[in-house]
Every structure is written in structure tokens, then in C-alpha cells.
N, C-alpha and C. Protein backbone atom coordinates (compact mmCIF):
# COMPACT_ATOMS: atom_id res chain seq x y z
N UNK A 1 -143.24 -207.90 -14.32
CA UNK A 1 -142.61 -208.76 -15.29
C UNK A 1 -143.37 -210.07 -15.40
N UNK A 2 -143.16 -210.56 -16.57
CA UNK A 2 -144.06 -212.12 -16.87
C UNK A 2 -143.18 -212.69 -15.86
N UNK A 3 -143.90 -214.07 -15.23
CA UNK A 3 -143.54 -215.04 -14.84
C UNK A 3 -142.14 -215.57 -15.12
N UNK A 4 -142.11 -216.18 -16.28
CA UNK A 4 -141.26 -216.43 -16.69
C UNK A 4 -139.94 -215.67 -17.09
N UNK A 5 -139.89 -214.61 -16.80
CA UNK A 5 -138.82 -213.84 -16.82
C UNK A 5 -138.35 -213.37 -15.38
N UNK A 6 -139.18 -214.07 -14.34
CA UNK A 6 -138.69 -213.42 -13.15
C UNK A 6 -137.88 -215.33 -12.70
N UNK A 7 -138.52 -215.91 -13.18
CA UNK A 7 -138.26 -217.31 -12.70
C UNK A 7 -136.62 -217.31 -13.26
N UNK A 8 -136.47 -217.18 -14.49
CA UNK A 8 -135.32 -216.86 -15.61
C UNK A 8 -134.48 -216.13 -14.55
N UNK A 9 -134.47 -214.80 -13.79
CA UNK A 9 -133.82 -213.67 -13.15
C UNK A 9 -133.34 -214.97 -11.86
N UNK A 10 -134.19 -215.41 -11.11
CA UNK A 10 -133.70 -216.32 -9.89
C UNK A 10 -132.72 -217.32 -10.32
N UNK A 11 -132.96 -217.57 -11.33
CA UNK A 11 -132.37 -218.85 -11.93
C UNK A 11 -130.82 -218.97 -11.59
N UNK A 12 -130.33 -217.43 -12.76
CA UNK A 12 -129.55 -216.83 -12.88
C UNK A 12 -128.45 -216.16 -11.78
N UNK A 13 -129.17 -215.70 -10.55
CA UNK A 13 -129.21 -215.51 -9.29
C UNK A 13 -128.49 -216.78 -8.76
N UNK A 14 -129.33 -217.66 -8.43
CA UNK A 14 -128.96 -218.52 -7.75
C UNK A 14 -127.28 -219.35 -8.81
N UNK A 15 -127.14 -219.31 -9.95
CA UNK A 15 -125.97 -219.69 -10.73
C UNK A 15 -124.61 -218.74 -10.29
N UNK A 16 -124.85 -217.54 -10.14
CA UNK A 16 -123.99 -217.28 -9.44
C UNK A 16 -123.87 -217.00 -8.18
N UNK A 17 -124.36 -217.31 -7.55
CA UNK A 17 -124.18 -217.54 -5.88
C UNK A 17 -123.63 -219.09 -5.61
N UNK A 18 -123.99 -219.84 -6.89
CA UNK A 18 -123.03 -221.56 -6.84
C UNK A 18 -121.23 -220.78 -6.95
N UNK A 19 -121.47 -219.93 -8.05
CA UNK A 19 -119.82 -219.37 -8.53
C UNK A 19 -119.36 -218.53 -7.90
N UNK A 20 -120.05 -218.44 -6.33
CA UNK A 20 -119.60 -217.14 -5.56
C UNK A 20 -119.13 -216.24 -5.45
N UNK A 21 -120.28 -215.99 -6.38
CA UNK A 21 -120.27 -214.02 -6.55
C UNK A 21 -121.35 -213.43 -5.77
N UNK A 22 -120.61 -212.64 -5.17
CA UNK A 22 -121.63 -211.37 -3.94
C UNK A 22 -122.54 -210.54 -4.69
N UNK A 23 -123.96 -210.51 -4.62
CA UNK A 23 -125.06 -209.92 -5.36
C UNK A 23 -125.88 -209.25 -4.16
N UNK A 24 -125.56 -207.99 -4.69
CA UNK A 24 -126.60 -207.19 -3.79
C UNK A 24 -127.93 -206.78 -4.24
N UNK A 25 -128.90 -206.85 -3.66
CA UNK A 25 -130.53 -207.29 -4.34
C UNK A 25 -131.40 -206.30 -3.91
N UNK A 26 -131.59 -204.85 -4.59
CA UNK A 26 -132.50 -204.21 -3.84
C UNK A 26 -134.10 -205.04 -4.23
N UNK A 27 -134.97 -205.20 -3.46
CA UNK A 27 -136.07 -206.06 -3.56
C UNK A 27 -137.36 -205.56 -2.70
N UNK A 28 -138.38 -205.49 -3.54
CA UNK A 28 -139.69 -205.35 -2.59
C UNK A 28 -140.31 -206.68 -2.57
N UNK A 29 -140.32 -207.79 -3.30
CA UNK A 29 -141.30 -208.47 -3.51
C UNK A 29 -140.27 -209.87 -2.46
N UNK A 30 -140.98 -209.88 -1.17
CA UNK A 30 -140.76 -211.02 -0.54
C UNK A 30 -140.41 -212.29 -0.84
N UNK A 31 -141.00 -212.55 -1.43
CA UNK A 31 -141.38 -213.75 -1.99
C UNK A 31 -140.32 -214.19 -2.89
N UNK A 32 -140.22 -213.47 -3.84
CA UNK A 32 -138.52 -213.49 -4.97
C UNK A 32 -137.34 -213.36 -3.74
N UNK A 33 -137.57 -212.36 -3.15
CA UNK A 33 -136.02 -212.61 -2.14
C UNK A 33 -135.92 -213.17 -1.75
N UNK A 34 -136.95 -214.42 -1.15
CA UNK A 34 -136.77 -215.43 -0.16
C UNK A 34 -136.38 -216.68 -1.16
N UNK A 35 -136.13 -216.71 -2.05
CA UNK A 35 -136.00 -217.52 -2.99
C UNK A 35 -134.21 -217.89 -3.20
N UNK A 36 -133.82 -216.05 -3.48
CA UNK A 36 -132.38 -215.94 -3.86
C UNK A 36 -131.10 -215.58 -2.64
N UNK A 37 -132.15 -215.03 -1.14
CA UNK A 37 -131.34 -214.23 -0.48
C UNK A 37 -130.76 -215.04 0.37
N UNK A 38 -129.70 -214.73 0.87
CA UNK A 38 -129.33 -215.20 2.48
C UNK A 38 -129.76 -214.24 3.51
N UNK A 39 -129.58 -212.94 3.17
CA UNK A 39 -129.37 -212.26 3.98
C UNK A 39 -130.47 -210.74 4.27
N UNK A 40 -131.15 -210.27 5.18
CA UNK A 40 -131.86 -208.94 4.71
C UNK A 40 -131.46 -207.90 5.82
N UNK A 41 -131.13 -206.46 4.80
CA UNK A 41 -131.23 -205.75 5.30
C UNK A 41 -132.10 -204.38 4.91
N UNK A 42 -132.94 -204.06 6.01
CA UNK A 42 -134.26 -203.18 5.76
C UNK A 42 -133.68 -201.57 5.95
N UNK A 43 -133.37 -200.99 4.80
CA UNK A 43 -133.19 -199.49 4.76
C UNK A 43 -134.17 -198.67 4.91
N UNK A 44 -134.53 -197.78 5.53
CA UNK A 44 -135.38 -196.78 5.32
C UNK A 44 -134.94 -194.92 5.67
N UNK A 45 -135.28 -194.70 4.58
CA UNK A 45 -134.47 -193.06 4.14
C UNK A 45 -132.73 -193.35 4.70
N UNK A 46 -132.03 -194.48 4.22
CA UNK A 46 -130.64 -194.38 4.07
C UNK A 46 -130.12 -194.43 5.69
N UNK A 47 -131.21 -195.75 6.20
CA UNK A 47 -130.54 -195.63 7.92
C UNK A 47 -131.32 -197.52 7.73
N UNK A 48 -129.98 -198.23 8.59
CA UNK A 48 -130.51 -199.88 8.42
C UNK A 48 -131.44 -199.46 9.37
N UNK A 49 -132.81 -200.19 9.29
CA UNK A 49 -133.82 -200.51 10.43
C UNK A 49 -133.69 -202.06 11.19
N UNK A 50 -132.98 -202.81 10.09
CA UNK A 50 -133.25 -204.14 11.07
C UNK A 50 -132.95 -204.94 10.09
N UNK A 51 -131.70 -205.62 10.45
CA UNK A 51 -131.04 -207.04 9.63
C UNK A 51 -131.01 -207.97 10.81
N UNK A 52 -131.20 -209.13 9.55
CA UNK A 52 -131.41 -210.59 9.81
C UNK A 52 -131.32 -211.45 8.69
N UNK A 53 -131.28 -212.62 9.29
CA UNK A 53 -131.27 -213.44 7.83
C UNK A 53 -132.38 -213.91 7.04
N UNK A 54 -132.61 -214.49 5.87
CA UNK A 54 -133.69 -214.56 5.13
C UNK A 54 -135.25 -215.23 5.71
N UNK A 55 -134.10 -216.72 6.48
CA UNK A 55 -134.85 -217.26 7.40
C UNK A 55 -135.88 -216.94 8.64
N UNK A 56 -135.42 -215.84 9.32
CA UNK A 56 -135.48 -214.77 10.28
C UNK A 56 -136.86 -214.20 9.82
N UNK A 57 -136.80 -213.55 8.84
CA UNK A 57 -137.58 -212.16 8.10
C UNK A 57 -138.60 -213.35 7.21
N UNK A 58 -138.78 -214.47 7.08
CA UNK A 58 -139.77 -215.25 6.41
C UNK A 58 -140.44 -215.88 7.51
N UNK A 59 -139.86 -216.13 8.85
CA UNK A 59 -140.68 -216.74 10.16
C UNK A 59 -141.20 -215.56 11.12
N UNK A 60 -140.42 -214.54 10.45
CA UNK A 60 -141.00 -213.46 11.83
C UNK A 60 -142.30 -212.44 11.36
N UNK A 61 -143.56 -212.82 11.34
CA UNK A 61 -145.02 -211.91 10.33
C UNK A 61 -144.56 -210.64 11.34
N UNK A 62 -144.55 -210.23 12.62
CA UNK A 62 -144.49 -208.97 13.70
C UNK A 62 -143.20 -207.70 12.84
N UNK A 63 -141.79 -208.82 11.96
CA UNK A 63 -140.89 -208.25 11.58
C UNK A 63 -141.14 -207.60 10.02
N UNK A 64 -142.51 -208.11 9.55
CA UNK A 64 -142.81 -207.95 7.79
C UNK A 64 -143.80 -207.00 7.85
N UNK A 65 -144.72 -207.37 9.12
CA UNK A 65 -145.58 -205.99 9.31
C UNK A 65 -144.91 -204.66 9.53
N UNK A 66 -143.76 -204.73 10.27
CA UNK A 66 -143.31 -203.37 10.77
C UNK A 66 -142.76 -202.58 9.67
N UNK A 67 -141.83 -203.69 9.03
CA UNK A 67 -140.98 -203.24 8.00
C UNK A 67 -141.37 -203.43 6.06
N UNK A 68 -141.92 -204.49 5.87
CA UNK A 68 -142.70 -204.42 4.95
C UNK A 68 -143.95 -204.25 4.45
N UNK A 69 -145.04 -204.19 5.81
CA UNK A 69 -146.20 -203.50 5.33
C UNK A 69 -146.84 -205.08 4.98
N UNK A 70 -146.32 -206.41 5.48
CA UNK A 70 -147.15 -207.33 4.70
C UNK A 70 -148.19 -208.02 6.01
């Protein structure tokens, strides 16, 4: 997606998380989730591998290699 339509999507995101509404975010791209999320949890084939919070999973590189491949 352009730039500007993903910036537009967070925006939006973050407006209702002020009006606290619960948004569940399937997400590959790090970087956008760390933007909107509180919270991560890493599915793989329909079994959690490893939750933590956004904070957690943006300080931990050992936790992004295992589970995201970054």
C-alpha cells in the first residue's frame, strides 16, 4: 500500500483505541504494529508461540529472529 494510506490506517487505529475499542490486528510488518499495538501475540499453524507486549517484542532482536524472521 502507498504510504499514505498506511499512515491514514494507523491514524484511524490509534482514534479508536482513544474511544476504546478492542482491535485485533493480524500484522506482518513490525514496524506498523509497533506503532498501533499494545500487545503481541505470535501464532504459528493455530498454536500461540510467545506473547508479550509491544515493548517486549521491539527490545527483544533474539525474540524477532525466532519468531519473525527479522
Amino acid at each position: 500500500m502507498a504510504p499514505v494510506i498506511v499512515e491514514e490506517m494507523a491514524d484511524a487505529i490509534l482514534e479508536l483505541k482513544r474511544q476504546g475499542v478492542g482491535i485485533l490486528l493480524s500484522e506482518q510488518n513490525l514496524h506498523f504494529a509497533a506503532l498501533v499495538a499494545d500487545s503481541v501475540c505470535v501464532i504459528e499453524k493455530g498454536v500461540v508461540q510467545h506473547r508479550c507486549s509491544m515493548d517486549d517484542m521491539v527490545a527483544n532482536e533474539s525474540v524477532q529472529k525466532a519468531y519473525l524472521g527479522v
